[in-house]
C-alpha atoms as a PDB file:
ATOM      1  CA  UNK A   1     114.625  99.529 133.463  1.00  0.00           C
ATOM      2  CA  UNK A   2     115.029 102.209 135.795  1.00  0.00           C
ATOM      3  CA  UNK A   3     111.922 104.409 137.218  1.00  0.00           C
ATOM      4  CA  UNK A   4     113.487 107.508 134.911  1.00  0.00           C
ATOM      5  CA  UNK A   5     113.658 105.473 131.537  1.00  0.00           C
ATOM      6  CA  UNK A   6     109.821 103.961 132.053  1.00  0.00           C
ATOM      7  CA  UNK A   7     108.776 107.999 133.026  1.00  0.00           C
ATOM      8  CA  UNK A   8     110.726 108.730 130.031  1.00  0.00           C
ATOM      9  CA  UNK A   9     109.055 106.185 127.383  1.00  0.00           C
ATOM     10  CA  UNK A  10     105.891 106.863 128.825  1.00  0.00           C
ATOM     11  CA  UNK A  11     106.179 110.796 127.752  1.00  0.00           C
ATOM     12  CA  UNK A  12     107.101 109.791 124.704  1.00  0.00           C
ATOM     13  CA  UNK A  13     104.108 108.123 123.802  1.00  0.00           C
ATOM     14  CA  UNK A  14     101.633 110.755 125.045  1.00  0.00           C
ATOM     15  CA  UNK A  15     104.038 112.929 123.319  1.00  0.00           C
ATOM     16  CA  UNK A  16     103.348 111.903 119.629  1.00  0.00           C
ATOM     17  CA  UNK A  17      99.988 110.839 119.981  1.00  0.00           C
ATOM     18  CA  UNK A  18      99.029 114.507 121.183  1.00  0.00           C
ATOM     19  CA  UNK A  19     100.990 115.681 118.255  1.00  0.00           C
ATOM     20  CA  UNK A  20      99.521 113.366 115.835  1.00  0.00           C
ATOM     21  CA  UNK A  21      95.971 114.726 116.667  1.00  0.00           C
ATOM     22  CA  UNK A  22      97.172 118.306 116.491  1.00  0.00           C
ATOM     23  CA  UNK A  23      98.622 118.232 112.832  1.00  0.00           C
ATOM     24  CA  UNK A  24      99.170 116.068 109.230  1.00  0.00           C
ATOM     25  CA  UNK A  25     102.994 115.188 110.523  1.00  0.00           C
ATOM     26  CA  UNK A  26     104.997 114.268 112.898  1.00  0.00           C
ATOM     27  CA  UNK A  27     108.486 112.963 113.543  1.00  0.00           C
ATOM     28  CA  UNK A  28     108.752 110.308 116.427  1.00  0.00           C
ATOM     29  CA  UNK A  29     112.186 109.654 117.559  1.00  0.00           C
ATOM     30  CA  UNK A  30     113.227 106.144 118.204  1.00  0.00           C
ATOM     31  CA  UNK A  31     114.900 104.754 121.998  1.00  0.00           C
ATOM     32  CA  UNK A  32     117.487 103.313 120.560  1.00  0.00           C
ATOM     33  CA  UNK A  33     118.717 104.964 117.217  1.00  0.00           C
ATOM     34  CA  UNK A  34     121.047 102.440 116.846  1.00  0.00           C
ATOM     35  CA  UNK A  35     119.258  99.630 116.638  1.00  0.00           C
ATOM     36  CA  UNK A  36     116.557  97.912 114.068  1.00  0.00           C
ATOM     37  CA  UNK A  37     112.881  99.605 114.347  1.00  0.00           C
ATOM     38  CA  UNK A  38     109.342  97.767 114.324  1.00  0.00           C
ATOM     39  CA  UNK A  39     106.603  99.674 112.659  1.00  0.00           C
ATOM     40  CA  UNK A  40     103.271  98.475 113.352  1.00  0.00           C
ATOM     41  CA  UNK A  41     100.198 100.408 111.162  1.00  0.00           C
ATOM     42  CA  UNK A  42      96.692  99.771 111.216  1.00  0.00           C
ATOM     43  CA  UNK A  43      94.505 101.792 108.752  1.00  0.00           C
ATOM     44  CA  UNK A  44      90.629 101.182 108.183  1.00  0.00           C
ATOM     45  CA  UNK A  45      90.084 102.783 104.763  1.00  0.00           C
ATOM     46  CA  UNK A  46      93.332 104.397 102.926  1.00  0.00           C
ATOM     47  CA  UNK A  47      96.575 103.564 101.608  1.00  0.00           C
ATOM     48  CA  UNK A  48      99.707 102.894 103.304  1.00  0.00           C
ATOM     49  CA  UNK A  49     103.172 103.758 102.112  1.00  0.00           C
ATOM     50  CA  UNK A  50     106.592 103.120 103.785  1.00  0.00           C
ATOM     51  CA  UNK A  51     109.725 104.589 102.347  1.00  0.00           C
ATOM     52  CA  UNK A  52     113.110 104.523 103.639  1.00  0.00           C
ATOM     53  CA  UNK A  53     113.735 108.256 105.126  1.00  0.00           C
ATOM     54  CA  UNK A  54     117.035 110.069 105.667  1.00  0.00           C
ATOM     55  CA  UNK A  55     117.618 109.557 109.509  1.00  0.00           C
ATOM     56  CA  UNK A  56     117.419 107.506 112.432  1.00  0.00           C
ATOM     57  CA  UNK A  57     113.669 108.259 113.094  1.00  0.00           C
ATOM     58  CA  UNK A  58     109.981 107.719 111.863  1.00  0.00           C
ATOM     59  CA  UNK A  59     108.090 110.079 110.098  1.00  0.00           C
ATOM     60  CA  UNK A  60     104.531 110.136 110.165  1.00  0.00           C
ATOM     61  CA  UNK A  61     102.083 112.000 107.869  1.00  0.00           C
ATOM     62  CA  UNK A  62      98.523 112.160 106.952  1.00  0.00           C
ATOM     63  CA  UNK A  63      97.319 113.072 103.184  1.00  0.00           C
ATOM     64  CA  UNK A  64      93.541 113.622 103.534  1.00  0.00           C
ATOM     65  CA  UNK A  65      94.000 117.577 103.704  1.00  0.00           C
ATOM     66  CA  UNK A  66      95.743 117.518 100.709  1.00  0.00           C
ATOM     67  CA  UNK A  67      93.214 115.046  98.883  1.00  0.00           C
ATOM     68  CA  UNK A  68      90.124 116.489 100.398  1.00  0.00           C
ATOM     69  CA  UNK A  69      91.494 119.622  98.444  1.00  0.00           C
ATOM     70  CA  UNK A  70      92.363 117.862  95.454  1.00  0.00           C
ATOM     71  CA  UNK A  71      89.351 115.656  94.620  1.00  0.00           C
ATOM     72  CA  UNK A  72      86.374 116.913  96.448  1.00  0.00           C
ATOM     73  CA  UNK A  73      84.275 118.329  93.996  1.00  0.00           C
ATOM     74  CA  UNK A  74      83.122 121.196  94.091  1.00  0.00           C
ATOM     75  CA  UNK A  75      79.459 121.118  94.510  1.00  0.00           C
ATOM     76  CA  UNK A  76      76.498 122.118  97.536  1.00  0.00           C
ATOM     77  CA  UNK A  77      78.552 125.088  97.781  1.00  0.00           C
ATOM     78  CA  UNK A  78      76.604 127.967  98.430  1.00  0.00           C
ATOM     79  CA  UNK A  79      77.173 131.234  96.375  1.00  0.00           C
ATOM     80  CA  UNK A  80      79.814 133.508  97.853  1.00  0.00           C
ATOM     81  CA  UNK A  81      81.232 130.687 100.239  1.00  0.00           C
ATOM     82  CA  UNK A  82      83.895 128.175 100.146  1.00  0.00           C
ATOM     83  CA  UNK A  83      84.711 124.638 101.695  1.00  0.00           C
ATOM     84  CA  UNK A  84      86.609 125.019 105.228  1.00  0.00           C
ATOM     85  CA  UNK A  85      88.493 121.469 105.485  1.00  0.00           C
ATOM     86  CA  UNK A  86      88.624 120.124 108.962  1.00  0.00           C
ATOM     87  CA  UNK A  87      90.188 116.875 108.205  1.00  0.00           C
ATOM     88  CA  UNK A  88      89.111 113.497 108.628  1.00  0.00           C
ATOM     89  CA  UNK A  89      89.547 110.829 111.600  1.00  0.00           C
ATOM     90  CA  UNK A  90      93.227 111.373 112.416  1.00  0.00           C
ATOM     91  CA  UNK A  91      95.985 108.875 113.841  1.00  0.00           C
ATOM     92  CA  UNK A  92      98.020 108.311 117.149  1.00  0.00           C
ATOM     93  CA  UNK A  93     101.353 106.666 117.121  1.00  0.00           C
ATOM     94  CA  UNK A  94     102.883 105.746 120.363  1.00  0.00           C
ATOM     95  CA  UNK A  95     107.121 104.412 120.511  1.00  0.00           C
ATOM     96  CA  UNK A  96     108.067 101.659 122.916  1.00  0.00           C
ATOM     97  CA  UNK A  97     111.616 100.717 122.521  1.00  0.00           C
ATOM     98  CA  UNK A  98     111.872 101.020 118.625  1.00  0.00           C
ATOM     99  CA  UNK A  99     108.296  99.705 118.727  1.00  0.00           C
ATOM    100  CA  UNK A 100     106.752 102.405 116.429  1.00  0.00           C
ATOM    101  CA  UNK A 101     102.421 101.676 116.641  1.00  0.00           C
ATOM    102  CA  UNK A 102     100.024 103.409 114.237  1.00  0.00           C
ATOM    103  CA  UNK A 103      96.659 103.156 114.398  1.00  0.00           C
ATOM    104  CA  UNK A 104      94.842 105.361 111.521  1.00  0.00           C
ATOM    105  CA  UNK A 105      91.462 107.090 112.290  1.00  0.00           C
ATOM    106  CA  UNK A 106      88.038 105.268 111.636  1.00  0.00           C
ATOM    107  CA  UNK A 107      86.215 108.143 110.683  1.00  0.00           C
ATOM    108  CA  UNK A 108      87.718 108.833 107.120  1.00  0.00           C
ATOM    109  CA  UNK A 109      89.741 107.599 104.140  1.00  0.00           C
ATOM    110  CA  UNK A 110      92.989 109.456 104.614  1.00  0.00           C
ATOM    111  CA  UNK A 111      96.416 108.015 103.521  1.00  0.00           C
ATOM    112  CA  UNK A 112      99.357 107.566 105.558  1.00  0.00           C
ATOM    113  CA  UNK A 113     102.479 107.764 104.378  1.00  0.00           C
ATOM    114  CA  UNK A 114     105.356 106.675 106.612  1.00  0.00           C
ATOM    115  CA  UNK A 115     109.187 107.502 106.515  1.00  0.00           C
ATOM    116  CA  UNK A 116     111.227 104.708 108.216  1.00  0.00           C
ATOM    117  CA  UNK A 117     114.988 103.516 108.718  1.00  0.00           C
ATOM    118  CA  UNK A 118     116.167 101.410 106.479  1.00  0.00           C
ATOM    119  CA  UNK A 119     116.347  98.165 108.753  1.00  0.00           C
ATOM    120  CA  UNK A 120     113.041  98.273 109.578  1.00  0.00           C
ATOM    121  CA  UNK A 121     110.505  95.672 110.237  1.00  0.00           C
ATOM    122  CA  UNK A 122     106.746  96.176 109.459  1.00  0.00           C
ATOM    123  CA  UNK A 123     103.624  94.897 110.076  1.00  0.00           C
ATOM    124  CA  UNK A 124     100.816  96.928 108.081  1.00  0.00           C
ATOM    125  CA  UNK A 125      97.237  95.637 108.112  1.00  0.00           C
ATOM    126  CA  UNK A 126      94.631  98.072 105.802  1.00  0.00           C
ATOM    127  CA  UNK A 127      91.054  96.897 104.954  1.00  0.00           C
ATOM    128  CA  UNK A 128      90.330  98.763 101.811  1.00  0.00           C
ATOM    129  CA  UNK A 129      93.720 100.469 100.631  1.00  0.00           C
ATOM    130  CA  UNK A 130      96.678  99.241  98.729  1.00  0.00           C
ATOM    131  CA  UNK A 131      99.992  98.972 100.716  1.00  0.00           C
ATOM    132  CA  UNK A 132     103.199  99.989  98.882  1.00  0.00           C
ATOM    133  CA  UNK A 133     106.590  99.243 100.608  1.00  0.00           C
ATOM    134  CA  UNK A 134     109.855 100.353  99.024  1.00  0.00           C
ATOM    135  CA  UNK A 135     113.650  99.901  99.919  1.00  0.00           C
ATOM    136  CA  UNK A 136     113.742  98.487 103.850  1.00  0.00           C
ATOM    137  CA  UNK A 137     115.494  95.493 105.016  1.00  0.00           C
ATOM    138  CA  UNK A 138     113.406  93.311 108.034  1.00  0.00           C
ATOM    139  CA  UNK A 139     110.346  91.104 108.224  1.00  0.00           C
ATOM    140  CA  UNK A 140     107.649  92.201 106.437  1.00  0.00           C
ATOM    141  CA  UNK A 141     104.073  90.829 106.938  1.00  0.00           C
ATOM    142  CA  UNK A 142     101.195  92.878 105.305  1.00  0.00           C
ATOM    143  CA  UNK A 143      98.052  92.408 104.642  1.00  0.00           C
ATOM    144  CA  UNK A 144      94.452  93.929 102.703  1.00  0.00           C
ATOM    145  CA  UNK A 145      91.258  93.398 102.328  1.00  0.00           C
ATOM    146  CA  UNK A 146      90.260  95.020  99.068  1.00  0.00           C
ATOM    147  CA  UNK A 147      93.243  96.208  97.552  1.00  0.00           C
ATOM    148  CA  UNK A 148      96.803  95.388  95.896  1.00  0.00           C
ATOM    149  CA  UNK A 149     100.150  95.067  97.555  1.00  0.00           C
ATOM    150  CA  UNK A 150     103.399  96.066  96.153  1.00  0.00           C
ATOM    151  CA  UNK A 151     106.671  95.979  98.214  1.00  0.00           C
ATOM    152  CA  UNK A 152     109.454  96.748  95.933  1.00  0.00           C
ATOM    153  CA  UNK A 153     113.404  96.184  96.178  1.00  0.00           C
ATOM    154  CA  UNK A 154     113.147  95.399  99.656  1.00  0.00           C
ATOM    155  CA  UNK A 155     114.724  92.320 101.309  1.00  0.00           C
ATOM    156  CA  UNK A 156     114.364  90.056 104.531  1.00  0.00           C
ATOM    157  CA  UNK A 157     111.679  87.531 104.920  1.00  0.00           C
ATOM    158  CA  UNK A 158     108.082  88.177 103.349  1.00  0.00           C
ATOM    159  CA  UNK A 159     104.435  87.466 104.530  1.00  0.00           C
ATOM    160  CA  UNK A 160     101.976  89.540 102.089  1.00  0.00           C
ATOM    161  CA  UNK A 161      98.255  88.749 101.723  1.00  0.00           C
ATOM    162  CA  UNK A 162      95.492  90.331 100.016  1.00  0.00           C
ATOM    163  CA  UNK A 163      91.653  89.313  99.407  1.00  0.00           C
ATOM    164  CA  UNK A 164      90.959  91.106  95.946  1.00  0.00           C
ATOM    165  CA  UNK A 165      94.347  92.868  94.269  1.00  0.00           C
ATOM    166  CA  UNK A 166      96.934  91.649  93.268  1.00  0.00           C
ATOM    167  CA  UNK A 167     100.259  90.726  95.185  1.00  0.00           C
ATOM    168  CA  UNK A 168     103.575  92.243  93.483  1.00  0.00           C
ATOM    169  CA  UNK A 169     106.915  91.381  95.238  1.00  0.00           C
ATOM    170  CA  UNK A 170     110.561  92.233  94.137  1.00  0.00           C
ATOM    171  CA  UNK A 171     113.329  91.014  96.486  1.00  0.00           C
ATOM    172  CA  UNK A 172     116.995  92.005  96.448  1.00  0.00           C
ATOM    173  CA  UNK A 173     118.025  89.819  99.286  1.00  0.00           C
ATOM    174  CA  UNK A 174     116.216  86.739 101.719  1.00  0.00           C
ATOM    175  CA  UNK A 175     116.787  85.968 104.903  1.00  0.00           C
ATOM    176  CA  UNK A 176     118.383  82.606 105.143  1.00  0.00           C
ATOM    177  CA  UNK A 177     116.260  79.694 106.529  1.00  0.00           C
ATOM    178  CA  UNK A 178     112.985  81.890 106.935  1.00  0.00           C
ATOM    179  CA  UNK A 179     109.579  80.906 105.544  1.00  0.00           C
ATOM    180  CA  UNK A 180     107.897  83.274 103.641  1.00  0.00           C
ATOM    181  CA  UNK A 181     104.556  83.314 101.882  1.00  0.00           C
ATOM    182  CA  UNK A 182     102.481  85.515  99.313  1.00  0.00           C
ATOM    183  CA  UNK A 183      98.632  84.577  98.521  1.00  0.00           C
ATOM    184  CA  UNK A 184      95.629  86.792  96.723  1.00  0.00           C
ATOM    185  CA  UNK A 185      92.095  85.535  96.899  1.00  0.00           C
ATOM    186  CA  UNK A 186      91.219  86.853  93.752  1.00  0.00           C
ATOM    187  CA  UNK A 187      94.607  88.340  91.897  1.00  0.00           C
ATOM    188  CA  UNK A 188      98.132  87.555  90.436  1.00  0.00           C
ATOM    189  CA  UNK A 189     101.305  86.875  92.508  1.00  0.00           C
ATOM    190  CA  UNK A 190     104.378  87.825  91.194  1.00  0.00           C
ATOM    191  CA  UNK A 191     107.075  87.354  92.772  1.00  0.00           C
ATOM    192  CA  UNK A 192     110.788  88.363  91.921  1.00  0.00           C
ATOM    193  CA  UNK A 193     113.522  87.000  94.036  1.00  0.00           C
ATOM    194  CA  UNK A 194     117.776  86.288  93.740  1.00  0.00           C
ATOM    195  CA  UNK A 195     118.390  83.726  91.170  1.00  0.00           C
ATOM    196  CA  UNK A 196     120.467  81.506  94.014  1.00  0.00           C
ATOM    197  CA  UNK A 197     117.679  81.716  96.539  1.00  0.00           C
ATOM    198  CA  UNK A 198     117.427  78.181  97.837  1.00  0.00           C
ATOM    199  CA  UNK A 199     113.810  77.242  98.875  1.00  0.00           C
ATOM    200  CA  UNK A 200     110.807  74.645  98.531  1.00  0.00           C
ATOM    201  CA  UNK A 201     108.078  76.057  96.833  1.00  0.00           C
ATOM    202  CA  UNK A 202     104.112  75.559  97.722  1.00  0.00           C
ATOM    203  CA  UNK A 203     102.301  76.559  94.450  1.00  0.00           C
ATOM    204  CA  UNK A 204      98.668  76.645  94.283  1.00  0.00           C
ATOM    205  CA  UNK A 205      96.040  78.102  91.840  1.00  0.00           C
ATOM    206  CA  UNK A 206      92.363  77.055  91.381  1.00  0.00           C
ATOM    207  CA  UNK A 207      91.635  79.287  88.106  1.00  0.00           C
ATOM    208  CA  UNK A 208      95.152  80.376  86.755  1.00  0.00           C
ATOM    209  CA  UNK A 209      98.245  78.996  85.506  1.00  0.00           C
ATOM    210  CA  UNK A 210     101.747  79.357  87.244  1.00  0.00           C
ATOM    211  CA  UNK A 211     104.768  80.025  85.057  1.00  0.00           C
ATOM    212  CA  UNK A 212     108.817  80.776  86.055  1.00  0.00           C
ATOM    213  CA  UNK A 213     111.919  80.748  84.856  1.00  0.00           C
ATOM    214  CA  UNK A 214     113.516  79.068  87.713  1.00  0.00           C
ATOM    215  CA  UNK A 215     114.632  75.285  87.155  1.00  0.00           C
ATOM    216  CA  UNK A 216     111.622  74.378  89.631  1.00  0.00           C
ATOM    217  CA  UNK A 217     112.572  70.595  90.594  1.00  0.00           C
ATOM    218  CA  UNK A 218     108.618  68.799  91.033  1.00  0.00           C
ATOM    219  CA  UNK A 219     108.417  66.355  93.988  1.00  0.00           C
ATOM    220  CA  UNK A 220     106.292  63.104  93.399  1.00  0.00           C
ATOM    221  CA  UNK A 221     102.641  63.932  93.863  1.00  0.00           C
ATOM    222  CA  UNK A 222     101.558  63.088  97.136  1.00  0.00           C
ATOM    223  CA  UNK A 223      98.142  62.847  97.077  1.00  0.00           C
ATOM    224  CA  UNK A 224      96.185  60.157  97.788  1.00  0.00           C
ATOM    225  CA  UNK A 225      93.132  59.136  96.749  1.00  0.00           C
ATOM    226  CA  UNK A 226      89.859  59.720  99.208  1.00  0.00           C
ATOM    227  CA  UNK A 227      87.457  56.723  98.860  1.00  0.00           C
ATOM    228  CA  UNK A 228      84.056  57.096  99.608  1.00  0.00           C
ATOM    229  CA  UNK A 229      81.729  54.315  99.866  1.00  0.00           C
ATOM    230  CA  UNK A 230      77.898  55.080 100.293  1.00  0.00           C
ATOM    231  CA  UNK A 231      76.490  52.281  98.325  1.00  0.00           C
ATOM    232  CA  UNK A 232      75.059  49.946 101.196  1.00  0.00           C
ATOM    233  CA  UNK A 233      73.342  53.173 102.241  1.00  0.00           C
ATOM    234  CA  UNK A 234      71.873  53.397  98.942  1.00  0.00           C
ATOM    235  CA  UNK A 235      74.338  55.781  97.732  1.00  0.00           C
ATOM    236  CA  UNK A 236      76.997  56.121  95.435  1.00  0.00           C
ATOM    237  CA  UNK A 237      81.024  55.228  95.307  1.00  0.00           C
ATOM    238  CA  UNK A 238      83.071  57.707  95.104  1.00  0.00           C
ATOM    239  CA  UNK A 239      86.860  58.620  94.708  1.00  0.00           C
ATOM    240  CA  UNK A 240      88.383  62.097  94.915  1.00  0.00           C
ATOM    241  CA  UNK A 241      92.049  63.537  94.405  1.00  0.00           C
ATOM    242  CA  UNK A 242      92.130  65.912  97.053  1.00  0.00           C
ATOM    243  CA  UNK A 243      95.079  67.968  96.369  1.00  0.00           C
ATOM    244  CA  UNK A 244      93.906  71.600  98.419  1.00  0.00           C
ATOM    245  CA  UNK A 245      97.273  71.858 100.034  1.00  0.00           C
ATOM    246  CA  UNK A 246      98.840  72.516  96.571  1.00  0.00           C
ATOM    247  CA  UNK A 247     101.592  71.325  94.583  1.00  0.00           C
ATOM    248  CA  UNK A 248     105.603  70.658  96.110  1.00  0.00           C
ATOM    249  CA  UNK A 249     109.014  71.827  93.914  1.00  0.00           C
ATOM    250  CA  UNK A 250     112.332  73.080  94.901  1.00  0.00           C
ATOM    251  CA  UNK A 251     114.910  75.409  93.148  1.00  0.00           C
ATOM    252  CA  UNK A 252     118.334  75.534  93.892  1.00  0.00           C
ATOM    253  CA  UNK A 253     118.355  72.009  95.733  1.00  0.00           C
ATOM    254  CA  UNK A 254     115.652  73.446  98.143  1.00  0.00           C
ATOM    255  CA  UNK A 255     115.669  75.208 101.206  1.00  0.00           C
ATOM    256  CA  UNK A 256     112.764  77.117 103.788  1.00  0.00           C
ATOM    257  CA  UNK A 257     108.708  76.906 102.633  1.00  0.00           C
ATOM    258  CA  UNK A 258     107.972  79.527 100.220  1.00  0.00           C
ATOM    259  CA  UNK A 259     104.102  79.561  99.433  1.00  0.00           C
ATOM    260  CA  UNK A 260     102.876  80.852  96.622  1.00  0.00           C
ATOM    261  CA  UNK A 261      98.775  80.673  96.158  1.00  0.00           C
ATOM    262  CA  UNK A 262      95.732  82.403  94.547  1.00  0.00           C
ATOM    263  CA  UNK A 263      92.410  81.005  93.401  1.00  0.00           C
ATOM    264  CA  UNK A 264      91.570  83.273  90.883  1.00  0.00           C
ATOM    265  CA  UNK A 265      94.717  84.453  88.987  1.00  0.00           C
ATOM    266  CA  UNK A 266      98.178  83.569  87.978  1.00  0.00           C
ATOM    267  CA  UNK A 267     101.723  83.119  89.740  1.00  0.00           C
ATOM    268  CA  UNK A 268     104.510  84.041  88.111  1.00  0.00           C
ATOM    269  CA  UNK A 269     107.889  83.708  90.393  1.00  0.00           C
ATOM    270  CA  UNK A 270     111.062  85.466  88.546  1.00  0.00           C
ATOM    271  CA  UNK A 271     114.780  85.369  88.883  1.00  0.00           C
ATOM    272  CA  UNK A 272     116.287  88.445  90.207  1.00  0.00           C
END
């Protein structure tokens, strides 16, 4: 790359993130319009939603104005005054050839809402706020703390992970011979995918049931049993059926890992 194009990509990012500190929205351009974009987000407290927009570009905005306005009750107000709303903690995006980073501000719980191309690939990470993804083609790997996920008619390969919330998940399309994997610590799965997907499944609940309507072919059970033997130390003898990796199947005559796990809820995987 040439000493114009680095000056060039260099603006850019000081660019947006001077703009992104100066209002709710901004538009970032991408290098190479023509090409797939990567969306990275990173948001403390608040949700995240990515929609597919109407050009070759990402949008960014910021809700808390509009919430602050909406839901802040109206109280410690002193007679004859009102509320003057400065905002919360911000954000600052920076673009590196199609690489679109988004880091949300720590000092609030404002929402960011994101407009994106429709082949684009994210990775969203949000400690306590859901993250809702609808309509993009690309890798997707997302991840809460304390909240659900929801990524809806999209398609590509999958990685979605949440602590407490549930994990909802319709796919039009998968990408051939990728893994992909959906897990909730304490919350359902469901997962919808295309009837002919081809795939072995890893299913595992500790305190829940799974259910589908796929033909789900069961492999042998694996698992072997762990002796333990502590009687010459005057304890006991022991056997155990350690089976913490889960449970095997395939549908369609099998195909890439798909895992499927919670503790505390149920799976359900669907035809599409």
């Amino acid at each position: 790359m040439g000493k114009g194009m680095m000056n060039r990509t260099v603006g850019l990012v000081f660019a947006c993130a001077a703009m992104a500190a100066a209002q709710d929205k901004v538009t970032v351009p991408l290098s190479d319009p023509g090409k797939p974009a990567i969306v990275k987000a990173r948001q403390f407290s608040g949700r995240i939603t990515v929609t597919v927009g109407t050009g070759p570009q990402v949008v960014v905005e910021s809700e808390s104005s509009r919430r602050h306005e909406r839901d802040t009750p109206r109280r410690n107000v002193p007679p004859g005054m009102h509320r003057i709303d400065i905002g919360d903690g911000g954000f600052s995006v920076e673009e590196d050839h199609n690489m679109v980073t988004i880091s949300g501000g720590h000092g609030g719980n404002e929402n960011l809402l994101l407009e994106v191309p429709v082949n684009t690939s994210v990775d969203l990470r949000t400690t306590n706020g859901r993250i809702d993804v609808t309509g993009i083609n690309g890798d997707l790997d997302v991840e809460s703390t304390n909240a659900s996920i929801e990524l809806k008619d999209v398609s590509g390969a999958v990685s979605a992970s949440t602590t407490n919330g549930s994990v909802t998940v319709g796919l039009a399309r998968v990408a051939p011979n990728k893994p992909m994997s959906f897990s909730s610590l304490n919350g359902r799965v469901d997962v919808s995918i295309p009837a002919d997907t081809k795939a072995r499944l890893r299913l595992k609940t500790t305190n829940g049931s799974i259910f589908s309507d796929f033909d789900v072919k069961m492999e042998p059970d694996a698992t072997k049993p762990v002796v333990e033997d502590a009687r010459g130390q005057g304890g006991k003898y022991m056997i155990r059926m350690d089976r913490s990796a889960g449970v095997y199947g395939s549908i369609n005559g099998g195909g890439p890992e798909y895992s499927f796990q919670t503790m505390n809820g149920t799976i359900l995987i669907h035809k599409r």
